[in-house]
PDB file of N, CA and C in Angstrom:
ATOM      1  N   UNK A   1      26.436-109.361-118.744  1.00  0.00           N
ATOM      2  CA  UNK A   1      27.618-108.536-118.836  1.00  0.00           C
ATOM      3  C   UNK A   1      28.844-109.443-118.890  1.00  0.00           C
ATOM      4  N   UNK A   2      29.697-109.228-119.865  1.00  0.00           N
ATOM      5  CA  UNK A   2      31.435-110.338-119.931  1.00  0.00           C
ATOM      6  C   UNK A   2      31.747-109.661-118.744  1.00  0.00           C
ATOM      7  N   UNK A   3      32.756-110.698-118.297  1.00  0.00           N
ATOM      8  CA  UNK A   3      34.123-110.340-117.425  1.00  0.00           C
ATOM      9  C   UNK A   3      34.977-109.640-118.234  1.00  0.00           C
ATOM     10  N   UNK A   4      34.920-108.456-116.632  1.00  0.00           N
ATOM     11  CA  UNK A   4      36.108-106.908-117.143  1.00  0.00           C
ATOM     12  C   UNK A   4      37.609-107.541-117.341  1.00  0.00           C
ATOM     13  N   UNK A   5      38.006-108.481-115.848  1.00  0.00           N
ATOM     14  CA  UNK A   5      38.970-108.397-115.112  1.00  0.00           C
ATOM     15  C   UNK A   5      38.707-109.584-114.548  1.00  0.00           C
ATOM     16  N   UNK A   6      40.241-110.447-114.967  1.00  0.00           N
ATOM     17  CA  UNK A   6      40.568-111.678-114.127  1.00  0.00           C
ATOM     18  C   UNK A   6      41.667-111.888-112.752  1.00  0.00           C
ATOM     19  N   UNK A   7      41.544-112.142-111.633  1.00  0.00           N
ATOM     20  CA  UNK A   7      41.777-112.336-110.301  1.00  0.00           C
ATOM     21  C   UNK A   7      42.618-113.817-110.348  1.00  0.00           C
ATOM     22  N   UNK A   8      43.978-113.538-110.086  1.00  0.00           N
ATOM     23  CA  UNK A   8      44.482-114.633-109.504  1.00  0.00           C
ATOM     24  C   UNK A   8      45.400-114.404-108.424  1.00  0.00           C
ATOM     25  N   UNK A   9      45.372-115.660-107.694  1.00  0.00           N
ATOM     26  CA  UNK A   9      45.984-115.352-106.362  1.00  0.00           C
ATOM     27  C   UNK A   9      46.536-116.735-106.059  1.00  0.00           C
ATOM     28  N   UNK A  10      48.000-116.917-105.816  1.00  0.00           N
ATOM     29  CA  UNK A  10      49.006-117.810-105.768  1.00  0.00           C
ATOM     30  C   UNK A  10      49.688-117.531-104.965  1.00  0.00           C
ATOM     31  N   UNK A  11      50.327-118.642-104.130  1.00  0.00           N
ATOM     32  CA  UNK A  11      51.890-118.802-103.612  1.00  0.00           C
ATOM     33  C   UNK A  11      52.322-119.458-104.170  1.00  0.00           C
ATOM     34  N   UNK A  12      54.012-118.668-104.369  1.00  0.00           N
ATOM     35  CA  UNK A  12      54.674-118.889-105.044  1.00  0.00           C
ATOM     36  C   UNK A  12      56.429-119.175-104.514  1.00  0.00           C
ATOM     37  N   UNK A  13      56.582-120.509-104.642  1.00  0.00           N
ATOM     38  CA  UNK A  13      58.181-120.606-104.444  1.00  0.00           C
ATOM     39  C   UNK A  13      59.361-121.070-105.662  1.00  0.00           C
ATOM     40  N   UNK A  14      58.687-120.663-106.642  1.00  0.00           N
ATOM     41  CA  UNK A  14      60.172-120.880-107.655  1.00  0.00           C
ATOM     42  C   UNK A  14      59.720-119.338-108.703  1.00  0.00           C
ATOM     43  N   UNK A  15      60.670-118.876-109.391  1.00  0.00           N
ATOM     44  CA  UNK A  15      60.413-117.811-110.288  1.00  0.00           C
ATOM     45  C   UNK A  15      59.536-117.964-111.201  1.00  0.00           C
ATOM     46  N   UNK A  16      58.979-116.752-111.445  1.00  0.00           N
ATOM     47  CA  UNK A  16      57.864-116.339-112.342  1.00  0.00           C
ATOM     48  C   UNK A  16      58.569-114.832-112.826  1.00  0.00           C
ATOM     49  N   UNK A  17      57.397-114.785-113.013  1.00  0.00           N
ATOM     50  CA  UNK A  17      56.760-113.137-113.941  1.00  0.00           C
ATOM     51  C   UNK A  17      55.278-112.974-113.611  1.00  0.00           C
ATOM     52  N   UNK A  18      55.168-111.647-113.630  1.00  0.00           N
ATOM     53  CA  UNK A  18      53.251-111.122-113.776  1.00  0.00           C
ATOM     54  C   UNK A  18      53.761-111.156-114.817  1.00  0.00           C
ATOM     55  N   UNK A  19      52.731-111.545-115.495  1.00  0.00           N
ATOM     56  CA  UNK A  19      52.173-111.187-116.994  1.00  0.00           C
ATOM     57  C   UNK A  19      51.962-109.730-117.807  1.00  0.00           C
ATOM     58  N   UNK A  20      52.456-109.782-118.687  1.00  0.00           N
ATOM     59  CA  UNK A  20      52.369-108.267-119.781  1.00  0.00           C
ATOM     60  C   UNK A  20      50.814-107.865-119.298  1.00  0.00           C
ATOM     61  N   UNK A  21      50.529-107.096-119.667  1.00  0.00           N
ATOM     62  CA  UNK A  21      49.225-106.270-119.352  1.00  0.00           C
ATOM     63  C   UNK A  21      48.276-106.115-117.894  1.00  0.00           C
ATOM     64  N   UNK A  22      48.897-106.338-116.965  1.00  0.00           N
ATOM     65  CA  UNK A  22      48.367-106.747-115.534  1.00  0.00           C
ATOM     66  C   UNK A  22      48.049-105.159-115.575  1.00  0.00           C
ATOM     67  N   UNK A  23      46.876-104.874-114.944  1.00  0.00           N
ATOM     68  CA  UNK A  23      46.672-103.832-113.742  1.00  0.00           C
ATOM     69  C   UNK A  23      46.631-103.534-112.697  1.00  0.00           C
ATOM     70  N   UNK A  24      46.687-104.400-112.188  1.00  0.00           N
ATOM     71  CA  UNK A  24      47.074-104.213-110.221  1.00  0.00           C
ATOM     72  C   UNK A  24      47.675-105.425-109.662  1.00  0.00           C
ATOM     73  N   UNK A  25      48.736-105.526-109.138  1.00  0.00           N
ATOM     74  CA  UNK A  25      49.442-106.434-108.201  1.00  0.00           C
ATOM     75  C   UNK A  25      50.054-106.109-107.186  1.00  0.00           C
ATOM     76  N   UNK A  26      50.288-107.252-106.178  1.00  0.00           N
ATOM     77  CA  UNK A  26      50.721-107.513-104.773  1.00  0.00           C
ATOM     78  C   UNK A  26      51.169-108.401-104.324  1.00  0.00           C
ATOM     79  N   UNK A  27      52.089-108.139-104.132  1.00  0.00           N
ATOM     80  CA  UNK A  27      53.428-109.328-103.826  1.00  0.00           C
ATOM     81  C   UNK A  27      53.703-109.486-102.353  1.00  0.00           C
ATOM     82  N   UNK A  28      53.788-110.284-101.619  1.00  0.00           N
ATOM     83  CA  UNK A  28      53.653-110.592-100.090  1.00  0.00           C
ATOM     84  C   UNK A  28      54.711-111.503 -99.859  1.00  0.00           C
ATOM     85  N   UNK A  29      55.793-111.086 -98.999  1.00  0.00           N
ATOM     86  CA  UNK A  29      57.225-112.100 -98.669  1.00  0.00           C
ATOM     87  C   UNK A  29      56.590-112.823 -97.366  1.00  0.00           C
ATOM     88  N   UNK A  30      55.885-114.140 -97.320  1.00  0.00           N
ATOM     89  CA  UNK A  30      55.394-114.723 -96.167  1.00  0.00           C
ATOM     90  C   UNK A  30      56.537-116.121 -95.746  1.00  0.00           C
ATOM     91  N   UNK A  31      57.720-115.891 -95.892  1.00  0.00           N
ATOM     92  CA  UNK A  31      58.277-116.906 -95.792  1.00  0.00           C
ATOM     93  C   UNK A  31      59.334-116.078 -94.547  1.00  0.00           C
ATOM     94  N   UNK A  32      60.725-116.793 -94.969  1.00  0.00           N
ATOM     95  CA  UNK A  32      61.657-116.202 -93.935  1.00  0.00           C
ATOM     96  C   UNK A  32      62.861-115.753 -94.511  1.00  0.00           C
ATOM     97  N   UNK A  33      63.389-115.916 -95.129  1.00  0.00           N
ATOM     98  CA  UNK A  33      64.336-114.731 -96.064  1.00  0.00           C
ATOM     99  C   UNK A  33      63.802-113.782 -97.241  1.00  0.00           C
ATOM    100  N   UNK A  34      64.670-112.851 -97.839  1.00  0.00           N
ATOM    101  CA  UNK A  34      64.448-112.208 -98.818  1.00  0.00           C
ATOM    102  C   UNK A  34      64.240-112.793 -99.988  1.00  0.00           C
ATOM    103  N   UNK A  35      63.759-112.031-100.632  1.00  0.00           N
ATOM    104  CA  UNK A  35      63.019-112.605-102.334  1.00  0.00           C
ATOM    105  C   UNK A  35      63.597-111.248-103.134  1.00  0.00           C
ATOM    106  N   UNK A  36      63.297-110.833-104.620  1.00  0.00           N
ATOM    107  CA  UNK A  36      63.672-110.566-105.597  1.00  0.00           C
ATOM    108  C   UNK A  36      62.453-109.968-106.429  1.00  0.00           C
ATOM    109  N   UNK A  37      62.021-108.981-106.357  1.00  0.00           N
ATOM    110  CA  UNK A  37      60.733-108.635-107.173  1.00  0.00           C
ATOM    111  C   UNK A  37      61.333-107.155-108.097  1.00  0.00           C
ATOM    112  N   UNK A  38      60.904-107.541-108.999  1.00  0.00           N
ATOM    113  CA  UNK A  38      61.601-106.619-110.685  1.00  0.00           C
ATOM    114  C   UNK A  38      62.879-106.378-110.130  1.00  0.00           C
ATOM    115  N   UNK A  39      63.962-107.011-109.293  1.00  0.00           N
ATOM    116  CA  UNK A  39      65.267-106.622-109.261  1.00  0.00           C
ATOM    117  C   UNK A  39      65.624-106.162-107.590  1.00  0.00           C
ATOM    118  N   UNK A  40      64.603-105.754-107.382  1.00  0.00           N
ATOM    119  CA  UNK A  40      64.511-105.198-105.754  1.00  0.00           C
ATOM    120  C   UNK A  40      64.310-106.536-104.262  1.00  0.00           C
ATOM    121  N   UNK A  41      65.010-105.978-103.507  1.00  0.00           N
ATOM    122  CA  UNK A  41      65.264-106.870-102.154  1.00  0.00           C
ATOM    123  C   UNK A  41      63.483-106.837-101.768  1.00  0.00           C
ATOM    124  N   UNK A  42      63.084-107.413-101.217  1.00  0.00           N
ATOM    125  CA  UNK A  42      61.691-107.509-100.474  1.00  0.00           C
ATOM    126  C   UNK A  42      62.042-108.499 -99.457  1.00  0.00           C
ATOM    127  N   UNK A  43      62.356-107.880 -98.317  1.00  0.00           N
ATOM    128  CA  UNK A  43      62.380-108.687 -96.631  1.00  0.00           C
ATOM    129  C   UNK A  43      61.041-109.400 -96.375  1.00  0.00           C
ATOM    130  N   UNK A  44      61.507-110.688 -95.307  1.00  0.00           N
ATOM    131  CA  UNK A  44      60.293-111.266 -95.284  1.00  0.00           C
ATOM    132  C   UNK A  44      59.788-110.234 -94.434  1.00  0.00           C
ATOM    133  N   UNK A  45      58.050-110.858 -94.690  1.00  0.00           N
ATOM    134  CA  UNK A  45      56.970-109.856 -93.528  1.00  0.00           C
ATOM    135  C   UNK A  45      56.534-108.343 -94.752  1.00  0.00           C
ATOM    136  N   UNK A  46      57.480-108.165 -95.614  1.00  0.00           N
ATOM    137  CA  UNK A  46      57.328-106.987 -96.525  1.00  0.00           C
ATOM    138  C   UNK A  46      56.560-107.138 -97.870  1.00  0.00           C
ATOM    139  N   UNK A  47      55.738-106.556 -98.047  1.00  0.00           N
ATOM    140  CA  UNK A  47      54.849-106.308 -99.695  1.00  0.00           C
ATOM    141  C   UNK A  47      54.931-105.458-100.293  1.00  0.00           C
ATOM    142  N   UNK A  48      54.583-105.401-101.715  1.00  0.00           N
ATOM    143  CA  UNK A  48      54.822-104.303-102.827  1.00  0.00           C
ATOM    144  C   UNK A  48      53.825-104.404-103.222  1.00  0.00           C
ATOM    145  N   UNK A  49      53.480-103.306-104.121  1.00  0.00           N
ATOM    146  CA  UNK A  49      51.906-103.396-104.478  1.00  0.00           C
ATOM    147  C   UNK A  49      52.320-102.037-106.192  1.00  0.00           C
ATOM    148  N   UNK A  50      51.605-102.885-107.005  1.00  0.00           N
ATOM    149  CA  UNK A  50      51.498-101.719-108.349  1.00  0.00           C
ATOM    150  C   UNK A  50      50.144-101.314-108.381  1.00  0.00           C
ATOM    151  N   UNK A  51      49.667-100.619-108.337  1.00  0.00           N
ATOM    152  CA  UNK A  51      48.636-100.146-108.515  1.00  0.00           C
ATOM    153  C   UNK A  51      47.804 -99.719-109.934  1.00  0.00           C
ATOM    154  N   UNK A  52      46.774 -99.401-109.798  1.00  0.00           N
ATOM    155  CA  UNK A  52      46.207 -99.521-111.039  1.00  0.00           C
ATOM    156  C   UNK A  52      46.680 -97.637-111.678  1.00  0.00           C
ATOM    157  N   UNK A  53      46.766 -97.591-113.002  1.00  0.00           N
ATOM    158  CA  UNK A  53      47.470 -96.793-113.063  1.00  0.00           C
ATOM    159  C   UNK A  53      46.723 -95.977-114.608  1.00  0.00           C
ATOM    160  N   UNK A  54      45.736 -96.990-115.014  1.00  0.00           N
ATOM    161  CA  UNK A  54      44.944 -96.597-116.061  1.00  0.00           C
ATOM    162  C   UNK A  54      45.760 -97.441-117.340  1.00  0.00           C
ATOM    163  N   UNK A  55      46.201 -98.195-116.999  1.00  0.00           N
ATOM    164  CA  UNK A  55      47.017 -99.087-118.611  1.00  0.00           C
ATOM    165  C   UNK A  55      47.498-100.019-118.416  1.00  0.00           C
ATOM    166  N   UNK A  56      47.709-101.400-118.754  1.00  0.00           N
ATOM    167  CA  UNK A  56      48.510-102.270-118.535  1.00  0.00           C
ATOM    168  C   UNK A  56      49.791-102.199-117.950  1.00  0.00           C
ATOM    169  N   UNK A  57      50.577-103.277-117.535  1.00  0.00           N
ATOM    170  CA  UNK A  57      52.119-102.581-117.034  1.00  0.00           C
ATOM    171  C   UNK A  57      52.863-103.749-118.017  1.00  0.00           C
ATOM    172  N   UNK A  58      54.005-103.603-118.045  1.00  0.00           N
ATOM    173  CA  UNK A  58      54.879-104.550-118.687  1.00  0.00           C
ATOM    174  C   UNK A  58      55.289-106.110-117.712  1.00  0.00           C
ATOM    175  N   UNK A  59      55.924-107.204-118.094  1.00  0.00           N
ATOM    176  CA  UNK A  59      55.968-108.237-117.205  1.00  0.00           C
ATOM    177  C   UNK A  59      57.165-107.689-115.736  1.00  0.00           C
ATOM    178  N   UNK A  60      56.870-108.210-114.933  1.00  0.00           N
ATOM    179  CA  UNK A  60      57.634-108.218-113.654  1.00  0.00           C
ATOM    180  C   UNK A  60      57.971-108.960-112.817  1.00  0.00           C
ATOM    181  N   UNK A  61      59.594-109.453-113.046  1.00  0.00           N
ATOM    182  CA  UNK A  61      59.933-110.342-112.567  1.00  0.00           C
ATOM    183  C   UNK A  61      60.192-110.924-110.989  1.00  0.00           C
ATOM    184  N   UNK A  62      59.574-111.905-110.912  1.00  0.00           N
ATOM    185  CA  UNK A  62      59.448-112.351-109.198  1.00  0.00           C
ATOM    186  C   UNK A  62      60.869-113.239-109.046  1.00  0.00           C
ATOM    187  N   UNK A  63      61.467-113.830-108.039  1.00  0.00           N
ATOM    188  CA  UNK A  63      62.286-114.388-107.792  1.00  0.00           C
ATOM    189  C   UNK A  63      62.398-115.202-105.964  1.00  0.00           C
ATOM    190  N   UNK A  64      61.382-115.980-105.961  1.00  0.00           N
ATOM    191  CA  UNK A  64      61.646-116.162-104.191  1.00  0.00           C
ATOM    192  C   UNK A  64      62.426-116.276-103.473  1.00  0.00           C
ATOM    193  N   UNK A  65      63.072-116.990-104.420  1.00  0.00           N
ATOM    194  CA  UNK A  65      64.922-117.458-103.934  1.00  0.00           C
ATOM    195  C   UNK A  65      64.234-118.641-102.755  1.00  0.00           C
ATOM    196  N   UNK A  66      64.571-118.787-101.560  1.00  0.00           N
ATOM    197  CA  UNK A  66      64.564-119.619-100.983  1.00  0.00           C
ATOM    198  C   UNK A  66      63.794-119.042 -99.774  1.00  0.00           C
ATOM    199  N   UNK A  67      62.329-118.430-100.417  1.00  0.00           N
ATOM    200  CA  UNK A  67      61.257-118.205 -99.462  1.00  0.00           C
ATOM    201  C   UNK A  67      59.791-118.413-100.395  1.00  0.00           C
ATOM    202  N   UNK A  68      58.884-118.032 -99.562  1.00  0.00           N
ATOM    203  CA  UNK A  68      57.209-117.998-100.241  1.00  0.00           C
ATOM    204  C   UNK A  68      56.549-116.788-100.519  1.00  0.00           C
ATOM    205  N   UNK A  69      56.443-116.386-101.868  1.00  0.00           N
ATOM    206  CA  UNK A  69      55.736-115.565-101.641  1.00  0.00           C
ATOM    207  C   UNK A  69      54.006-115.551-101.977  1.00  0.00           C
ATOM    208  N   UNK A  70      53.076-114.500-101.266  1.00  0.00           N
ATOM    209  CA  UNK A  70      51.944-114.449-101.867  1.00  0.00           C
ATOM    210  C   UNK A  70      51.873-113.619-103.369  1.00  0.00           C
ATOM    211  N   UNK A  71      51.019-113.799-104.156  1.00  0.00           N
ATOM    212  CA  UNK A  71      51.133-113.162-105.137  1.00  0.00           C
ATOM    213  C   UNK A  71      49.762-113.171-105.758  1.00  0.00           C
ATOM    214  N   UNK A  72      49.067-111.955-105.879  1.00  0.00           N
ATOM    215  CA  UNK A  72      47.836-110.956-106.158  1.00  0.00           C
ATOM    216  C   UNK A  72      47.987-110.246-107.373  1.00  0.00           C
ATOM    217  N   UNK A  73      47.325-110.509-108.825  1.00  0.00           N
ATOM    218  CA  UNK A  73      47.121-109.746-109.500  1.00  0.00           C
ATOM    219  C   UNK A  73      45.567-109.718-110.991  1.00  0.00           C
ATOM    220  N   UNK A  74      45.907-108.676-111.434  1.00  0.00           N
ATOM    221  CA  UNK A  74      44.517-108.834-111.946  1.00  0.00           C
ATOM    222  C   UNK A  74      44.666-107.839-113.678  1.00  0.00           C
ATOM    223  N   UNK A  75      44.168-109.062-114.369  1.00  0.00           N
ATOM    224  CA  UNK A  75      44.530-108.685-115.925  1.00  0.00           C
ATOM    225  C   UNK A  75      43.234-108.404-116.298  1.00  0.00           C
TER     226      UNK A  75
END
Protein backbone atom coordinates (compact mmCIF):
# COMPACT_ATOMS: atom_id res chain seq x y z
CA UNK A 1 0.00 0.00 0.00
CA UNK A 2 1.73 3.90 -0.90
CA UNK A 3 1.76 6.43 1.77
CA UNK A 4 -1.69 8.35 2.25
CA UNK A 5 -0.19 11.10 4.42
CA UNK A 6 3.09 12.68 5.42
CA UNK A 7 3.83 13.66 9.30
CA UNK A 8 6.11 16.35 10.20
CA UNK A 9 6.89 17.66 13.41
CA UNK A 10 9.33 20.68 14.13
CA UNK A 11 10.33 23.44 16.44
CA UNK A 12 10.35 26.31 15.18
CA UNK A 13 12.04 29.79 15.95
CA UNK A 14 12.21 31.98 12.86
CA UNK A 15 9.07 32.34 10.32
CA UNK A 16 7.58 29.90 8.15
CA UNK A 17 4.35 28.85 6.57
CA UNK A 18 2.39 25.31 6.56
CA UNK A 19 2.38 24.43 3.28
CA UNK A 20 -0.61 24.76 0.59
CA UNK A 21 -2.55 21.56 0.87
CA UNK A 22 -1.97 20.48 4.61
CA UNK A 23 -4.82 18.64 6.37
CA UNK A 24 -4.35 18.83 9.90
CA UNK A 25 -2.11 21.10 12.00
CA UNK A 26 -0.97 22.18 15.48
CA UNK A 27 0.84 24.85 16.55
CA UNK A 28 2.19 24.87 20.26
CA UNK A 29 3.69 28.37 21.86
CA UNK A 30 6.40 26.42 24.18
CA UNK A 31 8.55 29.31 24.68
CA UNK A 32 7.85 32.56 26.76
CA UNK A 33 6.29 35.34 24.83
CA UNK A 34 3.70 35.59 22.15
CA UNK A 35 4.03 34.38 18.55
CA UNK A 36 1.90 35.20 15.38
CA UNK A 37 -0.03 32.34 13.67
CA UNK A 38 -2.14 33.39 10.27
CA UNK A 39 -2.15 36.96 11.92
CA UNK A 40 -3.48 35.97 15.40
CA UNK A 41 -1.73 36.53 19.00
CA UNK A 42 -1.00 32.87 20.44
CA UNK A 43 0.26 33.34 24.29
CA UNK A 44 2.90 31.21 25.44
CA UNK A 45 1.58 27.76 27.03
CA UNK A 46 -1.37 28.27 24.13
CA UNK A 47 -2.10 25.97 20.83
CA UNK A 48 -4.18 26.11 17.75
CA UNK A 49 -5.09 23.29 15.94
CA UNK A 50 -6.86 23.10 12.10
CA UNK A 51 -8.40 20.23 11.79
CA UNK A 52 -9.05 17.95 9.14
CA UNK A 53 -11.85 19.29 7.26
CA UNK A 54 -12.08 16.95 4.12
CA UNK A 55 -9.69 19.21 1.65
CA UNK A 56 -6.52 20.74 1.74
CA UNK A 57 -6.22 24.26 3.45
CA UNK A 58 -4.33 27.14 1.92
CA UNK A 59 -0.62 28.19 3.38
CA UNK A 60 -0.57 29.64 7.02
CA UNK A 61 1.55 31.89 8.20
CA UNK A 62 3.65 31.23 11.48
CA UNK A 63 5.69 34.01 13.01
CA UNK A 64 7.56 33.17 16.52
CA UNK A 65 8.82 36.45 16.95
CA UNK A 66 11.06 35.94 19.82
CA UNK A 67 9.72 32.52 21.17
CA UNK A 68 9.55 28.53 20.15
CA UNK A 69 7.10 27.11 18.72
CA UNK A 70 6.02 23.32 18.29
CA UNK A 71 4.67 22.70 15.00
CA UNK A 72 2.48 19.44 13.84
CA UNK A 73 1.19 18.91 10.49
CA UNK A 74 0.26 16.45 7.91
CA UNK A 75 0.01 16.70 3.94
Amino acid sequence: MDVLATITEIEITAATEIPIGFLFASVKNIGNSPALVNGVSLSYGEAKSYPFVGKGYTTVAIDPQDTTLQLMYIV
